[in-house]
Every structure is written in structure tokens, then in C-alpha cells.
Protein backbone atom coordinates (compact mmCIF):
# COMPACT_ATOMS: atom_id res chain seq x y z
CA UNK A 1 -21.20 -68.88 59.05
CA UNK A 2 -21.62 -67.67 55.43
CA UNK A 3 -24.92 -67.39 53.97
CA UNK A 4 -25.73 -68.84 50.45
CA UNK A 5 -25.74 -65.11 49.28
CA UNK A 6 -22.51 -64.86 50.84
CA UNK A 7 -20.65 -68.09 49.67
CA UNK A 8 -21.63 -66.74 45.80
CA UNK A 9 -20.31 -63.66 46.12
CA UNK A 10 -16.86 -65.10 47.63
CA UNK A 11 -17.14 -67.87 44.85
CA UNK A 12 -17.18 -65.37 42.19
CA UNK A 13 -14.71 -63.11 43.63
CA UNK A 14 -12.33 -66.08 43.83
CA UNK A 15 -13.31 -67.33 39.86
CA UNK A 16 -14.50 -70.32 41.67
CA UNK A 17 -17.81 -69.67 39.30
CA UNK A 18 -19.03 -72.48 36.62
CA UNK A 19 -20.21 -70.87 33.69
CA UNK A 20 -23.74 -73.04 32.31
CA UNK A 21 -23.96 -72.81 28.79
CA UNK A 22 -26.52 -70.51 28.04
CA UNK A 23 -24.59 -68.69 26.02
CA UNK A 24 -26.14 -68.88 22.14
CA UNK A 25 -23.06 -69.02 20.11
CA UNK A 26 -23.03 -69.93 16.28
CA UNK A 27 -20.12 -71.32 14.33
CA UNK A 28 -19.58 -69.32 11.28
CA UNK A 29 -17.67 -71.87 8.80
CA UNK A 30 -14.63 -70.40 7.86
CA UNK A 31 -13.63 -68.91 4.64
CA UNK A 32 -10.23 -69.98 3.02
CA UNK A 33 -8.72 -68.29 -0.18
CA UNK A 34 -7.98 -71.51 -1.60
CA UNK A 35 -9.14 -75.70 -1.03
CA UNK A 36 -5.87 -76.25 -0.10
CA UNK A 37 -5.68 -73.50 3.05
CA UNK A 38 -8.09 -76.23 4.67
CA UNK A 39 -5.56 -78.52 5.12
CA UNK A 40 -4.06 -75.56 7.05
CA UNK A 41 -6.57 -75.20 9.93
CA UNK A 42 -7.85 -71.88 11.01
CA UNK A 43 -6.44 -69.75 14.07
CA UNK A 44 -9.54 -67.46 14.10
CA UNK A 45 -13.09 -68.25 14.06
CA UNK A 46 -16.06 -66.48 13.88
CA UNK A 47 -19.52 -66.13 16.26
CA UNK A 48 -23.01 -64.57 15.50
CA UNK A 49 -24.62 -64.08 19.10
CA UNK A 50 -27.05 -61.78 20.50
CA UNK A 51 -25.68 -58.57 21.14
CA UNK A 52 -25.50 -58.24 25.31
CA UNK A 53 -23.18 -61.11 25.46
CA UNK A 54 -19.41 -59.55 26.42
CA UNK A 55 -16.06 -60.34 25.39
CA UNK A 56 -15.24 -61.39 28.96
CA UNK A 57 -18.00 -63.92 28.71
CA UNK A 58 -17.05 -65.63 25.38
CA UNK A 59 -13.70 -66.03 26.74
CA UNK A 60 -15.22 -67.61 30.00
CA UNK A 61 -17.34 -69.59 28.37
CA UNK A 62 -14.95 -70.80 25.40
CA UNK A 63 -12.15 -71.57 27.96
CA UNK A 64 -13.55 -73.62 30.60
CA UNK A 65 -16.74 -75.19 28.76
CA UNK A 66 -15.09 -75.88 25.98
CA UNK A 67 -11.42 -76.32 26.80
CA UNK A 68 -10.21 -73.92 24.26
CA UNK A 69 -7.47 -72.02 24.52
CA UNK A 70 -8.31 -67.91 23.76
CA UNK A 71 -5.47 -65.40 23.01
CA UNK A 72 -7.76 -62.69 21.76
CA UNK A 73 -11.46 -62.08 21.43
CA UNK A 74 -12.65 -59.18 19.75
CA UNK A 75 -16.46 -58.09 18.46
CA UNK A 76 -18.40 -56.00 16.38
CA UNK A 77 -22.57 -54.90 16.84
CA UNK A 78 -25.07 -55.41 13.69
CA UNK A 79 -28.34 -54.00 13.85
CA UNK A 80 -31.17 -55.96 12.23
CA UNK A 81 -32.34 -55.26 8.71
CA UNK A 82 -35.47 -53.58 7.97
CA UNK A 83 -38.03 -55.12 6.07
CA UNK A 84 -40.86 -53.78 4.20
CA UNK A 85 -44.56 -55.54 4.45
CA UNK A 86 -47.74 -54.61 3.92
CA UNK A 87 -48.81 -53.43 7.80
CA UNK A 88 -45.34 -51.23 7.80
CA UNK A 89 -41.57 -52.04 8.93
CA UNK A 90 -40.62 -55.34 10.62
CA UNK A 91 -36.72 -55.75 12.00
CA UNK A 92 -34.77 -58.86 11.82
CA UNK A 93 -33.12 -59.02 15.25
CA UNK A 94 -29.89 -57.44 15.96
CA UNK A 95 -26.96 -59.86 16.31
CA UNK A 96 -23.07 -59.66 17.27
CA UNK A 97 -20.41 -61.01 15.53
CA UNK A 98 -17.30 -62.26 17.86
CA UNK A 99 -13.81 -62.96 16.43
CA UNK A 100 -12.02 -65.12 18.87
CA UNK A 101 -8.50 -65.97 17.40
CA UNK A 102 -7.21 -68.97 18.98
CA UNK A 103 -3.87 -70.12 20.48
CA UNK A 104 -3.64 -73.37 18.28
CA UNK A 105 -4.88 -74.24 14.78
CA UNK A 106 -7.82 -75.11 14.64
CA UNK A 107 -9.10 -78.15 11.75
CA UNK A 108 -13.22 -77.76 11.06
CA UNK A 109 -15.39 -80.73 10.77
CA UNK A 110 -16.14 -81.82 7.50
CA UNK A 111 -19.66 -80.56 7.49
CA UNK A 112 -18.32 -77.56 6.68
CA UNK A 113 -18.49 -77.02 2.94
CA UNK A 114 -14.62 -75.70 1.14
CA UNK A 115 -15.94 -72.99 -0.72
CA UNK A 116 -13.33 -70.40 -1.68
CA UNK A 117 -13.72 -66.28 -0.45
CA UNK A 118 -14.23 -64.38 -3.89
CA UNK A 119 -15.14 -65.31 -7.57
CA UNK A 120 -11.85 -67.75 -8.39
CA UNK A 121 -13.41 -71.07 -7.40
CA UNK A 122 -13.83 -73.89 -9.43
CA UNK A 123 -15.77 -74.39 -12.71
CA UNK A 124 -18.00 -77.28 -11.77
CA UNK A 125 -20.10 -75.22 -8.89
CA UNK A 126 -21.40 -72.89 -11.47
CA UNK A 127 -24.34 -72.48 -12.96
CA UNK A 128 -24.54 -75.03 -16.30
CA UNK A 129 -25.71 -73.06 -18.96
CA UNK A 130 -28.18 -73.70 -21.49
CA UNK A 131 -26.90 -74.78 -24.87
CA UNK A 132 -29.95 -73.59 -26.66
CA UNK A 133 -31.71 -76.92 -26.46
């Protein structure tokens, strides 16, 4: 008979293993060039995550918690800014970004915001400006 030990082991040998979500993974809303490349979707998102979660994981995690389907995952490490105070340095915690691109398009919630990469957006979100008055 197999020990508990044992029966792991074998489990995770055999991918028999069910991720739990413990993995801290945070939507970064996408950027589009224009409004109208939302009606589009997206076929790559982005993650911020703490930086000893792997590639191998995210895919893991994304494919059978979720029920997404992953063609490539790919990340990059960020160290924490320093910040100047009064009793010395203090670091913001270091983070990793993860870009999984995805098999089929993906179409964000509303809650994210349209707000167009770079400086050719739209008139009305700028600043009004004062008229002398």
C-alpha cells in the first residue's frame, strides 16, 4: 500500500495535481491604440505578481482554474522603487510582470476604462482650461 507521501508524489508525477488558487495575479487593463480596437478583443494580457511565481505555474493555474486556453506565457522581473524619508531608504516591493498571449480573443469587462496608449485621445478628457475668469 502507498503512503499519503507516496500517493502525492505519484499524483504529481501523473499531473493528477489541483492547483488552489493562491496564486496573486492582477489584471492589467489593456491598452488599445484606438476606442475602436476594443471592439476587437485582446489576444494578450498582462499580470503584475510577486516575483517567485514561474511561467509553468501561470500556465497551470490559468489553464485549469480558469479554463483559459495559453499558447505562450512570457515574463519580465521589476525591482521595487526606492523611496526617500526622513529615517533613510524604504523599497516598494518587487513585482513581476507576466504576458500570457492567449489562443482566442479575448473581450474585457466594461470596468475597464477605453483610454487610448499615447497623447492622440480625445479632447473632452483633458484638462478644461481657465478662460481668465
Amino acid at each position: 500500500p502507498l503512503t499519503a507521501a507516496a500517493m502525492s508524489t505519484v499524483a504529481r508525477r501523473l499531473g493528477r495535481v489541483i492547483p488552489l488558487p493562491n496564486i496573486k495575479l492582477r489584471l492589467n487593463p489593456p491598452r488599445y491604440a484606438s476606442p475602436a480596437d476594443a471592439s476587437l478583443g485582446v489576444d494578450e494580457v498582462v499580470f503584475v505578481t510577486t516575483p517567485d511565481v514561474t511561467k509553468l505555474e501561470v500556465r497551470n493555474f490559468l489553464e485549469t482554474v480558469h479554463d483559459i486556453r495559453v499558447v505562450d506565457v512570457r515574463t519580465a522581473n521589476y525591482e521595487g522603487k526606492k523611496k526617500r524619508d526622513r529615517g533613510g531608504f524604504h523599497r516598494r516591493a518587487d513585482t513581476k510582470k507576466v504576458y500570457v498571449t492567449l489562443r482566442e480573443r479575448w473581450f474585457p469587462p466594461s470596468a475597464f476604462a477605453l483610454k487610448p496608449q499615447g497623447g492622440s485621445g480625445d479632447e473632452s478628457d483633458s484638462t478644461p482650461s481657465s478662460d481668465g475668469a
